[in-house]
Protein backbone atom coordinates (compact mmCIF):
# COMPACT_ATOMS: atom_id res chain seq x y z
CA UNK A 1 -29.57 -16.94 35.19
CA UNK A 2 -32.43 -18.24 33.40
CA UNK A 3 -32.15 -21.79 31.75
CA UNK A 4 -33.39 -22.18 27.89
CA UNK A 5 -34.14 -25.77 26.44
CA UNK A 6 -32.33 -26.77 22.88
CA UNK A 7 -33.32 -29.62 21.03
CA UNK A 8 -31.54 -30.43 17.65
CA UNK A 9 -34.05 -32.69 15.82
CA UNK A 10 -31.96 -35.30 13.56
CA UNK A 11 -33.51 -38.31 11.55
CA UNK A 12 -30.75 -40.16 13.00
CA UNK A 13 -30.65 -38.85 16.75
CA UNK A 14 -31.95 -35.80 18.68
CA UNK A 15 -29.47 -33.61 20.47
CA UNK A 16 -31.11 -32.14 23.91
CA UNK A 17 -29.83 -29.16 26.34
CA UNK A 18 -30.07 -26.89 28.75
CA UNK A 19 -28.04 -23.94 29.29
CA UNK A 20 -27.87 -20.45 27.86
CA UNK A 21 -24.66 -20.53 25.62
CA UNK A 22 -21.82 -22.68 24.92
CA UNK A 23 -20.09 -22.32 28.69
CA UNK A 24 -22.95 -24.13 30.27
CA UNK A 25 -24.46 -26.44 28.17
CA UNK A 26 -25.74 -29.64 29.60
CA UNK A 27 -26.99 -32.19 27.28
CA UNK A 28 -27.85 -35.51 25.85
CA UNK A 29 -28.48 -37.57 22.30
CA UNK A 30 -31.25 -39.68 21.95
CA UNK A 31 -31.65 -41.92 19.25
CA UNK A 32 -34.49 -40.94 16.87
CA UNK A 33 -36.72 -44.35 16.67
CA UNK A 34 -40.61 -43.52 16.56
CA UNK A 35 -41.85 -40.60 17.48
CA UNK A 36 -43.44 -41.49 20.89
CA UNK A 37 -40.52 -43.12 22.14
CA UNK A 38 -38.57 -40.25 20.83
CA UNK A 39 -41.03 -37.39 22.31
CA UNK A 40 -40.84 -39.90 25.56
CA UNK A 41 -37.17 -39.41 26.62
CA UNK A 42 -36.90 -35.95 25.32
CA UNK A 43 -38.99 -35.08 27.91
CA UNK A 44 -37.85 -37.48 30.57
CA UNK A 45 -34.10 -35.57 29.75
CA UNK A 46 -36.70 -32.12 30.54
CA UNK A 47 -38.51 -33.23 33.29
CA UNK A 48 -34.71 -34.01 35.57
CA UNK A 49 -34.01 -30.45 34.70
CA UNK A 50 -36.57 -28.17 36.24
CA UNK A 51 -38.45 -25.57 34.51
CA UNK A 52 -36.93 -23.81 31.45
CA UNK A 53 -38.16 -20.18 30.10
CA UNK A 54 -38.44 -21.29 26.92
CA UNK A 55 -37.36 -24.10 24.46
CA UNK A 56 -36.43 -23.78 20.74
CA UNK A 57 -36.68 -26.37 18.37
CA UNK A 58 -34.32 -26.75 15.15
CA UNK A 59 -35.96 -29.92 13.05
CA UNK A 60 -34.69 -31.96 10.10
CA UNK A 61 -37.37 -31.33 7.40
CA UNK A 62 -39.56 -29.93 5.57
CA UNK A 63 -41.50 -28.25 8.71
CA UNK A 64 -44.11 -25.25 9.13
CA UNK A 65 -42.24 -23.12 10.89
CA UNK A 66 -44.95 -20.27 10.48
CA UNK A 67 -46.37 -19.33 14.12
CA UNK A 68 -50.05 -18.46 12.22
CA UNK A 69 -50.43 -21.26 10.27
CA UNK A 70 -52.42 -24.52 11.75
CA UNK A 71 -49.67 -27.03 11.43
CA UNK A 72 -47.33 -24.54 12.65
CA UNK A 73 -44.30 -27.13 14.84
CA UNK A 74 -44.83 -29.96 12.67
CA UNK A 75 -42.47 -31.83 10.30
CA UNK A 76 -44.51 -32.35 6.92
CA UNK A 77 -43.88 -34.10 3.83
CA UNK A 78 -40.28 -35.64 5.13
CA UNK A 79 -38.92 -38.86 3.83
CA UNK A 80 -39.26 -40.31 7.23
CA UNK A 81 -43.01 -41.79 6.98
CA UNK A 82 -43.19 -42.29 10.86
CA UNK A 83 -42.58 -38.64 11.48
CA UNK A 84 -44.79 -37.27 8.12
CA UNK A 85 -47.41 -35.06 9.54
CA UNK A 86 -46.02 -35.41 13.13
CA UNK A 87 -47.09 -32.08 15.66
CA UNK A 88 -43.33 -31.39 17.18
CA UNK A 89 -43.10 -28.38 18.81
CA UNK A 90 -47.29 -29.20 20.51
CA UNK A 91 -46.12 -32.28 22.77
CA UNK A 92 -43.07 -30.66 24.14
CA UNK A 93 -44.98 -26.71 24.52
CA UNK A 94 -47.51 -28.69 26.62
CA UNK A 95 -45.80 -31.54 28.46
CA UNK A 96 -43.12 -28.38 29.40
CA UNK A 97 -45.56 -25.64 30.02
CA UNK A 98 -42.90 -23.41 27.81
CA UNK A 99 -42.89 -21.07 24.59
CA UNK A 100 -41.53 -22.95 21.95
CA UNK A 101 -39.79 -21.54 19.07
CA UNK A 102 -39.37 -23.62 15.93
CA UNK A 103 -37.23 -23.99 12.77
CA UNK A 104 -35.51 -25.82 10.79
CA UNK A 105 -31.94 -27.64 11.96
CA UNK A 106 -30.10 -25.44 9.21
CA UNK A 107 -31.58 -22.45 10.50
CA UNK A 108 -30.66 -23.17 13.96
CA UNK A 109 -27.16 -24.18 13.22
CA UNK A 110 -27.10 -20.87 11.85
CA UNK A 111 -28.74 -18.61 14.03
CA UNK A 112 -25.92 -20.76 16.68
CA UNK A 113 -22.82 -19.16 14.84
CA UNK A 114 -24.14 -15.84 14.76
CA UNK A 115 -24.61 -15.69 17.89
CA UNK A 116 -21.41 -17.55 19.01
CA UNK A 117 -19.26 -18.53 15.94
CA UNK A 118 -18.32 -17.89 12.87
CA UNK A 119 -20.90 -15.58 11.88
CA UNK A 120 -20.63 -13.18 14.09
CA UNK A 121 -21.26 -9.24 12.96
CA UNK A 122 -22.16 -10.82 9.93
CA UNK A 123 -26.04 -10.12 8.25
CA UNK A 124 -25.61 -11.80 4.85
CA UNK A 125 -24.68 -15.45 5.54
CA UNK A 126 -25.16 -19.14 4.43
CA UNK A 127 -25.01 -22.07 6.72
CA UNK A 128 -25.09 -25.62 4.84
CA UNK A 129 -24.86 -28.95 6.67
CA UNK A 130 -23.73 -31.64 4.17
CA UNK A 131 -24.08 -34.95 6.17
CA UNK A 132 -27.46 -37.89 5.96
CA UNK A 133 -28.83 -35.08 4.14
CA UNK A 134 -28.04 -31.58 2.66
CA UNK A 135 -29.50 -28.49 4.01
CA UNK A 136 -28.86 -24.75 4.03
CA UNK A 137 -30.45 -21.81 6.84
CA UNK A 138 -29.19 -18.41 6.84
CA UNK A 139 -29.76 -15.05 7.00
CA UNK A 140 -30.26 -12.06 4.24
CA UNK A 141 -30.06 -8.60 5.77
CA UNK A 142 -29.97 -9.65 9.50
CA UNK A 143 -33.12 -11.90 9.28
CA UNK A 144 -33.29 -15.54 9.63
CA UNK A 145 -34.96 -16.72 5.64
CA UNK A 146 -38.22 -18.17 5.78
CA UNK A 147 -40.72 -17.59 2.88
CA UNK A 148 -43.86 -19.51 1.87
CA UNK A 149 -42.25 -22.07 3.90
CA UNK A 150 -38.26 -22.13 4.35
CA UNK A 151 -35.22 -22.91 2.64
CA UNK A 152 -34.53 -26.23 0.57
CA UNK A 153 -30.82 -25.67 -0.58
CA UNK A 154 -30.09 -29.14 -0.71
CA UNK A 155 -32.90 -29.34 -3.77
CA UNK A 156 -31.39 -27.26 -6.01
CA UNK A 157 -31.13 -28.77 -9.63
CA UNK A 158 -27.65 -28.60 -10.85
CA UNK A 159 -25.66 -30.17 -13.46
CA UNK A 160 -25.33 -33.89 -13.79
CA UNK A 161 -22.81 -35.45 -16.50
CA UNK A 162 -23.76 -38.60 -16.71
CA UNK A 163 -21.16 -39.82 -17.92
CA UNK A 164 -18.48 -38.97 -15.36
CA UNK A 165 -21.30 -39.97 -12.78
CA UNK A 166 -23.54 -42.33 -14.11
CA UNK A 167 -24.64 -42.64 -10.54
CA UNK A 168 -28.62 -41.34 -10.68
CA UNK A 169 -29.46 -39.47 -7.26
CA UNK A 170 -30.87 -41.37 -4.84
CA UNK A 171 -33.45 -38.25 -3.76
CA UNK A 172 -36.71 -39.85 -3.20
CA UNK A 173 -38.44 -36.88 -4.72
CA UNK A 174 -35.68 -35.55 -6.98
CA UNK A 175 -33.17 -37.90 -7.83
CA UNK A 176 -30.05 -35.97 -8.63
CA UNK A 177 -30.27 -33.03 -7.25
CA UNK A 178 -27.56 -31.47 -4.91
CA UNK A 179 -29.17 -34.05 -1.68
CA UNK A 180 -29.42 -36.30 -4.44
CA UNK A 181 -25.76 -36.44 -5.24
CA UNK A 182 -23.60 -35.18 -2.60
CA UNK A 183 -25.65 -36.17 0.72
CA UNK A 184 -23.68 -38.93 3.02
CA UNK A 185 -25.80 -41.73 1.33
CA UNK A 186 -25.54 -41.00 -2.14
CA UNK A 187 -21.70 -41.02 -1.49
CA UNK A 188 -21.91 -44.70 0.32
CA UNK A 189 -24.62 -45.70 -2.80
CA UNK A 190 -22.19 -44.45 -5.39
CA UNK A 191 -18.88 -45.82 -3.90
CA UNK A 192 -20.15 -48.64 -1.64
CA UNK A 193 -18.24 -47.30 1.07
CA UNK A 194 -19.79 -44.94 4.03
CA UNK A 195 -17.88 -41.47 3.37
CA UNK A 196 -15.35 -41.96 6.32
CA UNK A 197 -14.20 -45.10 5.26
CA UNK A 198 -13.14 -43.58 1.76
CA UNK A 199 -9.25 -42.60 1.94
CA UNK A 200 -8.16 -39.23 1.26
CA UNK A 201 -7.09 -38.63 -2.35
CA UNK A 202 -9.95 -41.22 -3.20
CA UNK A 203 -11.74 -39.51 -6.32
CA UNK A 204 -15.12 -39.43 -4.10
CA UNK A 205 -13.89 -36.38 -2.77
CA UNK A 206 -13.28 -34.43 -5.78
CA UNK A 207 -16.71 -35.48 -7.26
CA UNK A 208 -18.03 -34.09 -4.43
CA UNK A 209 -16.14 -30.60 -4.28
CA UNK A 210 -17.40 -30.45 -7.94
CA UNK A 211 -20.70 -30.91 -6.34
CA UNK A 212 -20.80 -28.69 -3.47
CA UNK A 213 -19.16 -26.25 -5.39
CA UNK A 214 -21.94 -25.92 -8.41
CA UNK A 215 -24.32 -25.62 -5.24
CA UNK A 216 -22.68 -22.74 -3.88
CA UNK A 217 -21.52 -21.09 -6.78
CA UNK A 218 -25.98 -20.81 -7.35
CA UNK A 219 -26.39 -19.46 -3.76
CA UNK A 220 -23.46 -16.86 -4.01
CA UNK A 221 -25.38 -15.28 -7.13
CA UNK A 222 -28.91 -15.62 -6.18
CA UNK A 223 -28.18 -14.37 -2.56
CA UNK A 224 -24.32 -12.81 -2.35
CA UNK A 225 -23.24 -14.21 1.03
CA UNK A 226 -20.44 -12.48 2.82
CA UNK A 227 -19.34 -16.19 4.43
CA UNK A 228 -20.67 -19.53 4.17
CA UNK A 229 -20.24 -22.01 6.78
CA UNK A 230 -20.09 -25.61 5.73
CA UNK A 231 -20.61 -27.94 8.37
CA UNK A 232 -22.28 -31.60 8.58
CA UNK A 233 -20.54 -35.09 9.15
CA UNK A 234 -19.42 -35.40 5.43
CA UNK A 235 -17.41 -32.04 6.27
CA UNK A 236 -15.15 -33.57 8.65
CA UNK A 237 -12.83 -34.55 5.60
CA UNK A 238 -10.81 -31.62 6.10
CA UNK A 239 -9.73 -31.70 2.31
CA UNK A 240 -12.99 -31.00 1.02
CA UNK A 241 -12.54 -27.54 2.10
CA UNK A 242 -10.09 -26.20 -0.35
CA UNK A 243 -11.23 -28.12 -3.46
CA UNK A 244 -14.50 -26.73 -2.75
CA UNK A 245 -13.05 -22.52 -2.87
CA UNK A 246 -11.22 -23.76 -5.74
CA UNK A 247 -13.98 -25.04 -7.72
CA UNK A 248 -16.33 -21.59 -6.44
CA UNK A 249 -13.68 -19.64 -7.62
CA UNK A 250 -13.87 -21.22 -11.19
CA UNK A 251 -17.37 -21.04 -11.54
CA UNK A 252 -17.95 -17.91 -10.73
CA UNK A 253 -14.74 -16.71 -12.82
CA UNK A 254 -13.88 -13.07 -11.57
CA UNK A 255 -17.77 -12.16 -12.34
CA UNK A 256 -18.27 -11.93 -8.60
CA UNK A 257 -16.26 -12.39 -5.56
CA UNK A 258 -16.44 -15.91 -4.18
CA UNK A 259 -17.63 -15.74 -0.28
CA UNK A 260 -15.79 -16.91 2.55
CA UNK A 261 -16.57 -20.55 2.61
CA UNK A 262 -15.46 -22.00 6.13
CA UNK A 263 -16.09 -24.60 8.88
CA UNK A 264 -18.21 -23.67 11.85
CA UNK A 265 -16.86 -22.45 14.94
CA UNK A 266 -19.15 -24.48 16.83
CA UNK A 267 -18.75 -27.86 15.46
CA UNK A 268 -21.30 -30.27 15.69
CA UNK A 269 -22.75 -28.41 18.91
CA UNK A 270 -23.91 -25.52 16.21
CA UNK A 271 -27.61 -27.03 16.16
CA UNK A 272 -28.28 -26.98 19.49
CA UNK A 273 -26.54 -24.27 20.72
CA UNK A 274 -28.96 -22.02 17.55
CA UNK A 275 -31.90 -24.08 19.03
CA UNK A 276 -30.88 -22.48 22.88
CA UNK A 277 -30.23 -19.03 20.77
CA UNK A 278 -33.96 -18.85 19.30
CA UNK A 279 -35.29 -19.59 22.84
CA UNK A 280 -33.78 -16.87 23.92
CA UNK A 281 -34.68 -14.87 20.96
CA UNK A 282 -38.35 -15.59 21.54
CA UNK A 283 -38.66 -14.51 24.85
CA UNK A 284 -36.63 -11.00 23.65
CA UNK A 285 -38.84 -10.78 21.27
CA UNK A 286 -36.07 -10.72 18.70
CA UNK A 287 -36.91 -9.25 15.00
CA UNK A 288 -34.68 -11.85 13.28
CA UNK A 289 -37.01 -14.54 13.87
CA UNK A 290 -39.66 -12.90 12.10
CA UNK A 291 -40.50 -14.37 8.52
């Protein structure tokens, strides 16, 4: 069968694979330091594996994932300074002599469950990683959303009561908004603990269903989901789950049905396993990647 090349691009490590689904993955993490070191063992991991029909690329953010455009593979205005500006998808397309397809880590992880998880059949759906930061990828009507550029759930601007949480947002470009508030550092800034340190029935947790829910309770009515998928390291508190379709539930009040709001089927392999999905897609020529 022919072999497709994933990479999951994280601010805190890259996830790398070959395979063509979740029976035959075989991959590796990399720490994400600098970018040529990076670039540098992502395609040493490559080169031991032979040629690959195509890779896909899912990258934390923001990117231009716009095939037409001049920057299209690169990372842009991120956080990260070492990686502002920084041509992704160009290094590997060339060292690897491959296509490359290219979004962003959200999308992917989405694009991953609908073809393998908890997604599937579905054409209206919401994928949102809560973990270093807070994204959100899906699709509307059986296509992946892109726009001007693409998605930035984790920026919306919801309601902040300072006085139950005088705690400001540590956003670098936003302060409090949703990243701002309910991302795996501003939970560590606000309580002084990392999130899995933080016992269960702390009141961290509720603060952040409160959070997450406001969040979702904005996406339901801008872009009715039939599920969304929460997923991300900050996720793996199991109890978050049912405060969280509690709180929906409230907000939206009987004025719409709340969606589906579950864990991913694929765990944390949902990034790469999407990236390995849109390298497939791009050699089938697949509509759903189309902007």
């Amino acid at each position: 069968m022919p072999k497709f090349g994933g990479i999951e691009a994280g601010g805190s490590k890259f996830v790398c694979a070959v395979g063509s689904g979740p029976d035959d993955l075989d991959l590796v993490e990399i720490p994400t330091t600098t970018p040529p070191e990076t670039i540098r063992h992502v395609l040493e991991f490559f080169g031991r594996r032979g040629r690959v029909e195509a890779v896909g690329i899912g990258s934390f953010g923001p990117i231009d994932p716009d095939p037409q455009s001049a920057t299209f593979g690169c990372i842009t205005s991120t956080p990260k300074q070492a990686w502002r500006n920084f041509n992704l998808a160009g290094p590997i397309r060339a060292a690897l002599h491959a296509k490359v397809a290219f979004d962003t880590d959200v999308n992917a992880a989405a694009f991953g469950e609908f073809r393998w998880g908890a997604a599937q059949s579905l054409d209206t759906f919401l994928y949102l990683a809560v973990g270093t930061g807070l994204g959100g990828g899906g699709m509307v009507n059986g296509r992946l959303l892109h726009g001007r550029t693409h998605p930035e759930m984790g920026h919306l601007r919801i309601p902040h009561d300072l006085q139950r949480d005088p705690f400001p947002g540590n956003c670098p470009y936003h302060g409090d908004c949703l990243e701002g508030l309910a991302a795996a550092p501003a939970i560590e800034a606000r309580w002084a603990k990392p999130a899995h340190e933080l016992s269960a029935g702390h009141p961290a947790w509720e603060l952040e269903a409160h959070y997450l829910a406001l969040g979702i309770a904005n996406l339901a009515c801008a872009l009715s989901p039939q599920r969304i998928i929460l997923g991300g390291g900050v996720m793996r508190r199991g109890e978050l789950y049912p405060l969280v379709r509690v709180k929906v539930a409230t907000l939206l009040n009987g004025y719409v049905d709340a969606p589906e709001i579950v864990p991913p089927q694929l765990g944390a392999r949902a990034g790469v396993l999407g990236a390995i999905a849109l390298a497939q897609a791009l050699i089938v020529g697949d509509a759903r990647l189309l902007s």
